[in-house]
PDB file of N, CA and C in Angstrom:
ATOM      1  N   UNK A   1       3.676  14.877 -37.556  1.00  0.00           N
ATOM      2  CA  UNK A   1       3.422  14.964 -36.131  1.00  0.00           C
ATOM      3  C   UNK A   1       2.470  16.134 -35.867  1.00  0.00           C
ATOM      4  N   UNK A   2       1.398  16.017 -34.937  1.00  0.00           N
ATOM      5  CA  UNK A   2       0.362  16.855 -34.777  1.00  0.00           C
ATOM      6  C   UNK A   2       0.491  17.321 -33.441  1.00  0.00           C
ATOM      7  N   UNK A   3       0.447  18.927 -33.742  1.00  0.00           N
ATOM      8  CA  UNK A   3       1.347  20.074 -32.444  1.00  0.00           C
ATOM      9  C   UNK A   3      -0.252  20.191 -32.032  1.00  0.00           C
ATOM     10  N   UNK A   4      -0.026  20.176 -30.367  1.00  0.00           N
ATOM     11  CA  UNK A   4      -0.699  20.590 -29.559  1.00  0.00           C
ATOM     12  C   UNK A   4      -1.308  21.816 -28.816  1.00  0.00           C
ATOM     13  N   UNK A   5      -2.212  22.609 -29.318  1.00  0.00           N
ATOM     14  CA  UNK A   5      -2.238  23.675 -29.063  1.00  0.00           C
ATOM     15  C   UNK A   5      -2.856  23.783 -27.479  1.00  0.00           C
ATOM     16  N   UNK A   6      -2.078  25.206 -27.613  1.00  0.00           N
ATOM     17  CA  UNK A   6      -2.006  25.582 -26.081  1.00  0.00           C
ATOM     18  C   UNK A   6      -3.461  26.106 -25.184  1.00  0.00           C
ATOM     19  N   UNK A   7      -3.247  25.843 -24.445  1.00  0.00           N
ATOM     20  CA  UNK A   7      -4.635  26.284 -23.718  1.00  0.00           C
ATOM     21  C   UNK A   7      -4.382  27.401 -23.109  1.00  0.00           C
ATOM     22  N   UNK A   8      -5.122  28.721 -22.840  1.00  0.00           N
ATOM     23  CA  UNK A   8      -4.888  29.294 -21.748  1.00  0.00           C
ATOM     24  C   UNK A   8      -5.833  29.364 -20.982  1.00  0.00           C
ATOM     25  N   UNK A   9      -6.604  28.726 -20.560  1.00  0.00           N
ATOM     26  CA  UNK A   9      -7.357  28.374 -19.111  1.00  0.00           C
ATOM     27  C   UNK A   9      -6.907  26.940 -18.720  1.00  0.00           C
ATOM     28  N   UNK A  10      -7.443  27.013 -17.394  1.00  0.00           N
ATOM     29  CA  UNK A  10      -7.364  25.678 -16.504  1.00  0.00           C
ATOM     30  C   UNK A  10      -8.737  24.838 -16.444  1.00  0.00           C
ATOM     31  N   UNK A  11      -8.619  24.070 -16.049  1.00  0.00           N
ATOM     32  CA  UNK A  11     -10.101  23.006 -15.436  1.00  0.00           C
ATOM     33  C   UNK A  11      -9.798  23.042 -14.344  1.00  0.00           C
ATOM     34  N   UNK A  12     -11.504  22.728 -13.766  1.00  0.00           N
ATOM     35  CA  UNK A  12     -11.077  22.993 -12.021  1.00  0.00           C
ATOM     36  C   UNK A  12     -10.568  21.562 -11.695  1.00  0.00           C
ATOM     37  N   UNK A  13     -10.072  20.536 -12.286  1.00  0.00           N
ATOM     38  CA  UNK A  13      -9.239  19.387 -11.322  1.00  0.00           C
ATOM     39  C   UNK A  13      -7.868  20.147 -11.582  1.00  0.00           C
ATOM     40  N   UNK A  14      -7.517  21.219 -12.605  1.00  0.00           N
ATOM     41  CA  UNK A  14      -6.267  21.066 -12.235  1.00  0.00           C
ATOM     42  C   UNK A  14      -6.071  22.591 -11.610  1.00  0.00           C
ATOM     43  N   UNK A  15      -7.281  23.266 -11.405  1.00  0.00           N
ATOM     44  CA  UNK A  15      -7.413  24.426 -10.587  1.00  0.00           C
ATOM     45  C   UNK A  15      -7.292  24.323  -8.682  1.00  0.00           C
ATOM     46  N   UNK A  16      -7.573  22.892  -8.751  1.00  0.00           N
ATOM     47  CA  UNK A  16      -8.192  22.321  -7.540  1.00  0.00           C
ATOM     48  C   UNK A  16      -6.166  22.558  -6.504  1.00  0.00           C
ATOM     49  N   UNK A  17      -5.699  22.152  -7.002  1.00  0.00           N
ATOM     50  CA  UNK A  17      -4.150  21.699  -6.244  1.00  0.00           C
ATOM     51  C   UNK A  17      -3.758  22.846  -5.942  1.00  0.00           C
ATOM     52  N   UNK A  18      -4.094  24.359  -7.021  1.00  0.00           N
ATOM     53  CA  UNK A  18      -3.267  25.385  -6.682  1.00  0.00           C
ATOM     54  C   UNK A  18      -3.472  26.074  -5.453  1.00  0.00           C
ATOM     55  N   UNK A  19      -5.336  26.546  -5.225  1.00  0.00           N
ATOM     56  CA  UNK A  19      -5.766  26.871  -4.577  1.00  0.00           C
ATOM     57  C   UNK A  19      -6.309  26.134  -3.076  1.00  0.00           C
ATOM     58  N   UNK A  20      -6.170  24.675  -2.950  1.00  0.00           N
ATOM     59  CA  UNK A  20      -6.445  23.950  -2.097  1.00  0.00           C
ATOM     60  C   UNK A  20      -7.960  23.765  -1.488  1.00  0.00           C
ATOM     61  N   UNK A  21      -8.991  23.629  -3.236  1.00  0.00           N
ATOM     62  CA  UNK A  21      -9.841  23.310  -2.638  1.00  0.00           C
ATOM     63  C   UNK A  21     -10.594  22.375  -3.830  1.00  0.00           C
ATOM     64  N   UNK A  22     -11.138  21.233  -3.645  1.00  0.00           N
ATOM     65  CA  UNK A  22     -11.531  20.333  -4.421  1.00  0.00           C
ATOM     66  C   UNK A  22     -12.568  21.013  -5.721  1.00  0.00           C
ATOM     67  N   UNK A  23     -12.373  20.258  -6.892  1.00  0.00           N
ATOM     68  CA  UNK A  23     -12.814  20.338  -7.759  1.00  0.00           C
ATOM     69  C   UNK A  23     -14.468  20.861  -8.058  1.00  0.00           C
ATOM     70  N   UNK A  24     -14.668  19.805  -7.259  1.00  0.00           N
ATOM     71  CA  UNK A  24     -16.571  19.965  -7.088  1.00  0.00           C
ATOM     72  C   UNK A  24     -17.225  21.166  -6.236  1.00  0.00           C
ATOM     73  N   UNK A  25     -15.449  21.490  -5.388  1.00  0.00           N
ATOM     74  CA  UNK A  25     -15.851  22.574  -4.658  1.00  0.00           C
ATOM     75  C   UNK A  25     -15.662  24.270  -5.369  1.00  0.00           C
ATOM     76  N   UNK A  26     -15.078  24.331  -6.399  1.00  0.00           N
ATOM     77  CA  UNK A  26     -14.492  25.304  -7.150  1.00  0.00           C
ATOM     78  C   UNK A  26     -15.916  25.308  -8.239  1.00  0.00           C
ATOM     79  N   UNK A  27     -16.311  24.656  -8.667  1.00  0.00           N
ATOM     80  CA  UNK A  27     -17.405  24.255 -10.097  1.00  0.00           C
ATOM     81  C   UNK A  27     -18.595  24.608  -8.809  1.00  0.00           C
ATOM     82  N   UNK A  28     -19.249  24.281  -8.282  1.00  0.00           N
ATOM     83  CA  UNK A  28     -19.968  25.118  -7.399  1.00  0.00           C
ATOM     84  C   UNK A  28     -20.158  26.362  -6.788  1.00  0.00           C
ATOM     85  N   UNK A  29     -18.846  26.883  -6.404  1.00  0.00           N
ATOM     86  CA  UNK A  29     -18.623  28.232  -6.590  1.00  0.00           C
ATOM     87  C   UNK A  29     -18.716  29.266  -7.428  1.00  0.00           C
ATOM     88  N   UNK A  30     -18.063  28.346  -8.715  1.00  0.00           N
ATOM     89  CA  UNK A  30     -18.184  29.331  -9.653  1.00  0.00           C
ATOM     90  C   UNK A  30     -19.531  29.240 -10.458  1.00  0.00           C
ATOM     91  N   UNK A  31     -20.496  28.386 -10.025  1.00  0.00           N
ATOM     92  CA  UNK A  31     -22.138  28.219 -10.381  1.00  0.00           C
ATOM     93  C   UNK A  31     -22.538  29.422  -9.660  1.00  0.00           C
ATOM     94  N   UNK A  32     -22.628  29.240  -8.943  1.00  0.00           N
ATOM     95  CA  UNK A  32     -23.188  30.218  -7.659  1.00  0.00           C
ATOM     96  C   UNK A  32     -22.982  31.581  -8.213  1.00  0.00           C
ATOM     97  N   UNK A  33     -21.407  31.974  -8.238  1.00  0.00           N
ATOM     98  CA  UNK A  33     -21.118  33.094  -9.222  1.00  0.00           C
ATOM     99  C   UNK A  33     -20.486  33.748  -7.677  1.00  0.00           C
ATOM    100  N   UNK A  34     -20.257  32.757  -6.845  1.00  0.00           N
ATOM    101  CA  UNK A  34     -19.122  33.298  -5.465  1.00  0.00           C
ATOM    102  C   UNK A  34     -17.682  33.717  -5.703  1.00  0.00           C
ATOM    103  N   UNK A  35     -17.251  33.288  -6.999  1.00  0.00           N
ATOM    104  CA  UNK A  35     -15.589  33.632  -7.312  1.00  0.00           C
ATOM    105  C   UNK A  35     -15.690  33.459  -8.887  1.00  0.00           C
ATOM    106  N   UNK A  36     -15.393  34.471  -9.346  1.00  0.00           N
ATOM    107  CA  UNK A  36     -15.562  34.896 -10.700  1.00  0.00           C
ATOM    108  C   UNK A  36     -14.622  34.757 -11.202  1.00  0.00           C
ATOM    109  N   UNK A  37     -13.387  33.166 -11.644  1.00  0.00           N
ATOM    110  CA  UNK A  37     -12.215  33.584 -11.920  1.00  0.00           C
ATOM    111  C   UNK A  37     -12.081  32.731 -13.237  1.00  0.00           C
ATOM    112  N   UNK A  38     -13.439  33.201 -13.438  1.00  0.00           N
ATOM    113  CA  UNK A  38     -13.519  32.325 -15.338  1.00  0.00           C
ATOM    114  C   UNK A  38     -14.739  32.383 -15.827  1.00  0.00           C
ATOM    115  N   UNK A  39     -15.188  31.628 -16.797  1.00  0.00           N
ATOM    116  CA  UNK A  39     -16.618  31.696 -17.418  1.00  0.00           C
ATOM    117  C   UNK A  39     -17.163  29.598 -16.808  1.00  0.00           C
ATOM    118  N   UNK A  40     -18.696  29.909 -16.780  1.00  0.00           N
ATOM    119  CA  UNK A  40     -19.061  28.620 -16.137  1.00  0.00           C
ATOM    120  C   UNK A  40     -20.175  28.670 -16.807  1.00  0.00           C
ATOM    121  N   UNK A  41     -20.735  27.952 -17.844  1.00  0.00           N
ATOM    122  CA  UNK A  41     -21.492  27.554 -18.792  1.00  0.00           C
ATOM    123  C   UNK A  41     -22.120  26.717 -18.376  1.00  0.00           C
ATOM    124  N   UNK A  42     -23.595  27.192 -17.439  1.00  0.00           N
ATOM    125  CA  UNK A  42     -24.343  25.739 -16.791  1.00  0.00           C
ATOM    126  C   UNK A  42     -25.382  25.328 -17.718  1.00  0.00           C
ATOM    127  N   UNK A  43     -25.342  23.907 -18.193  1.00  0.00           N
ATOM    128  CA  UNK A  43     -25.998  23.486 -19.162  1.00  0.00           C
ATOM    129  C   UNK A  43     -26.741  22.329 -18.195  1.00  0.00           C
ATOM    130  N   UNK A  44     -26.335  21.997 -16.826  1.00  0.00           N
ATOM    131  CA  UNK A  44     -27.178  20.729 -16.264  1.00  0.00           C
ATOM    132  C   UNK A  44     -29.103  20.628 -16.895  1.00  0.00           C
ATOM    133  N   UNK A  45     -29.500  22.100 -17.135  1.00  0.00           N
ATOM    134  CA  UNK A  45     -31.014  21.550 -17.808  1.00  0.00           C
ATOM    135  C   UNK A  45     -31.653  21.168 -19.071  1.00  0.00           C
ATOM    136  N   UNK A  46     -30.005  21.126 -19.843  1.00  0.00           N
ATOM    137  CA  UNK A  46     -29.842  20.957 -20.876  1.00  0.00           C
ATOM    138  C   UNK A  46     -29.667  19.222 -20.492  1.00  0.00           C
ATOM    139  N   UNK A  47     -29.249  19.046 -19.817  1.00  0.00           N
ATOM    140  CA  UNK A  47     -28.929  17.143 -19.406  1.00  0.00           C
ATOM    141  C   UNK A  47     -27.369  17.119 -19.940  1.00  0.00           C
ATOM    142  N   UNK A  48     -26.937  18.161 -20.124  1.00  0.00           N
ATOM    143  CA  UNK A  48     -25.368  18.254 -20.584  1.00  0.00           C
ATOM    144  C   UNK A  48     -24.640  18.871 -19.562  1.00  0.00           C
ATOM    145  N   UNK A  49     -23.508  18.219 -19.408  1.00  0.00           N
ATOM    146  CA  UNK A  49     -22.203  18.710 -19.394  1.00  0.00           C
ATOM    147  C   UNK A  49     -22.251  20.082 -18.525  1.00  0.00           C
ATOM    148  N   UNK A  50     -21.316  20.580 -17.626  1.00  0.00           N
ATOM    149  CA  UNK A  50     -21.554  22.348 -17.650  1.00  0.00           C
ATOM    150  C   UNK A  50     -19.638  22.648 -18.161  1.00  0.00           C
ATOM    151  N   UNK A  51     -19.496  23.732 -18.324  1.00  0.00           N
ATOM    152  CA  UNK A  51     -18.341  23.796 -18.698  1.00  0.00           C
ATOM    153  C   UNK A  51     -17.488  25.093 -17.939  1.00  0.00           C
ATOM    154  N   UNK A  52     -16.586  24.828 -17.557  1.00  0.00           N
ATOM    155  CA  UNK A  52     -15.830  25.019 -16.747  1.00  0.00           C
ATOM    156  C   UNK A  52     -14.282  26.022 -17.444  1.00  0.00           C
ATOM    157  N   UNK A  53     -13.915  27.233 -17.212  1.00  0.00           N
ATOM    158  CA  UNK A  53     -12.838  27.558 -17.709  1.00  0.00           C
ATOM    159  C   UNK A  53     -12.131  28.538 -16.882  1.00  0.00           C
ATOM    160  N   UNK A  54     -11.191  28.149 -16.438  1.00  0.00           N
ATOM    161  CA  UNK A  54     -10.703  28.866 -15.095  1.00  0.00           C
ATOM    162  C   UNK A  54      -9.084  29.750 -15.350  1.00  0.00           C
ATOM    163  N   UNK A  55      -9.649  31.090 -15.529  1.00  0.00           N
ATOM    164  CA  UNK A  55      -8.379  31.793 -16.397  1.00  0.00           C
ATOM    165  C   UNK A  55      -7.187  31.886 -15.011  1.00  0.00           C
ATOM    166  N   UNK A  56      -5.856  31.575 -15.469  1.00  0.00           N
ATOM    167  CA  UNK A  56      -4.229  31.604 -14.237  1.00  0.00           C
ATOM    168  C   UNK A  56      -4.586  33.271 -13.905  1.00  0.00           C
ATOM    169  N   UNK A  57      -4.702  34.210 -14.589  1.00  0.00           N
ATOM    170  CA  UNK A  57      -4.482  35.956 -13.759  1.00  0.00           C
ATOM    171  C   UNK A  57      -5.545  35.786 -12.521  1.00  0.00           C
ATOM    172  N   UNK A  58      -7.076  34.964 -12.702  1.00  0.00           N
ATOM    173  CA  UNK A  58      -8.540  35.780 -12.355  1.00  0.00           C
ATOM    174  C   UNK A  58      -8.052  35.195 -10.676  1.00  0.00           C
ATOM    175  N   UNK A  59      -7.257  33.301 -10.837  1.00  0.00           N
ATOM    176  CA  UNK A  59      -7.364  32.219  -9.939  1.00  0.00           C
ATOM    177  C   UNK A  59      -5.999  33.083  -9.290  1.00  0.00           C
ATOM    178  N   UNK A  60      -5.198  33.788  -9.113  1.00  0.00           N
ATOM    179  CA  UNK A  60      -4.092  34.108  -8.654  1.00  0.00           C
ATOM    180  C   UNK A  60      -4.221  35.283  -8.127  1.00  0.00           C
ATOM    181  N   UNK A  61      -4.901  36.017  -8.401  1.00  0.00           N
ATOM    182  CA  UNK A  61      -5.796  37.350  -7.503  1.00  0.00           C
ATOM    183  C   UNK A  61      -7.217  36.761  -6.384  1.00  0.00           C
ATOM    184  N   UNK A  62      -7.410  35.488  -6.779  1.00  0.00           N
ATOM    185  CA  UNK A  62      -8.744  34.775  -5.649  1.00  0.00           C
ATOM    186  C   UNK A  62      -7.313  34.340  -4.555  1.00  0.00           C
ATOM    187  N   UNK A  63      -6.695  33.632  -4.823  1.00  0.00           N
ATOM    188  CA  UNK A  63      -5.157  33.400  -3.859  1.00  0.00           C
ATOM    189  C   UNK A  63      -4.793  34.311  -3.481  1.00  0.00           C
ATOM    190  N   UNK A  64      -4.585  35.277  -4.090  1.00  0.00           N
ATOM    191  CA  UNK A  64      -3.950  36.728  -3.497  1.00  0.00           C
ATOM    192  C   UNK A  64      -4.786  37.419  -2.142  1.00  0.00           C
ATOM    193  N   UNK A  65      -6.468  36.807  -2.377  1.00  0.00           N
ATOM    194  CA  UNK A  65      -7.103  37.599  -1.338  1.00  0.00           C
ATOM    195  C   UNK A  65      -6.610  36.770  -0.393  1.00  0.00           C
ATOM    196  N   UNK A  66      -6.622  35.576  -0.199  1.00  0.00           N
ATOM    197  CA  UNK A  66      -6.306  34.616   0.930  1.00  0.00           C
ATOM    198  C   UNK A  66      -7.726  33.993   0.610  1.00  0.00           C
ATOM    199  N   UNK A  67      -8.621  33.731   0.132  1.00  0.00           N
ATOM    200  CA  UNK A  67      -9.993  32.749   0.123  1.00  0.00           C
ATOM    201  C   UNK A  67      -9.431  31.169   0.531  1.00  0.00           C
TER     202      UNK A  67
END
């Protein structure tokens, strides 16, 4: 049986529920570089993917301000 290792960041769909604001709306933000509560790897001119990693301490102090 093959153990699942643990993640410790989030994606913003499942960042999206805590903070109450949609996915596309969190991945834009954090393009912009408006809420710094992870690393955001924009590759769109690459024609790839951008990548998204949204650490629980950074997203729980952006809640804490009230945003």
């Amino acid at each position: 049986m093959k153990m699942k290792k643990q993640r410790n960041y989030l994606l913003p769909h499942e960042a999206a529920p805590i903070i109450g604001f949609s996915a596309s709306y969190i991945r834009e933000r954090m393009r912009s570089g408006d809420w710094k509560i992870g690393i955001c790897i924009d590759r769109r001119k690459e024609g790839r993917k951008s990548v998204f990693r949204i650490y629980p301490e950074l997203l729980e102090e952006l809640k804490r301000k009230g945003v």
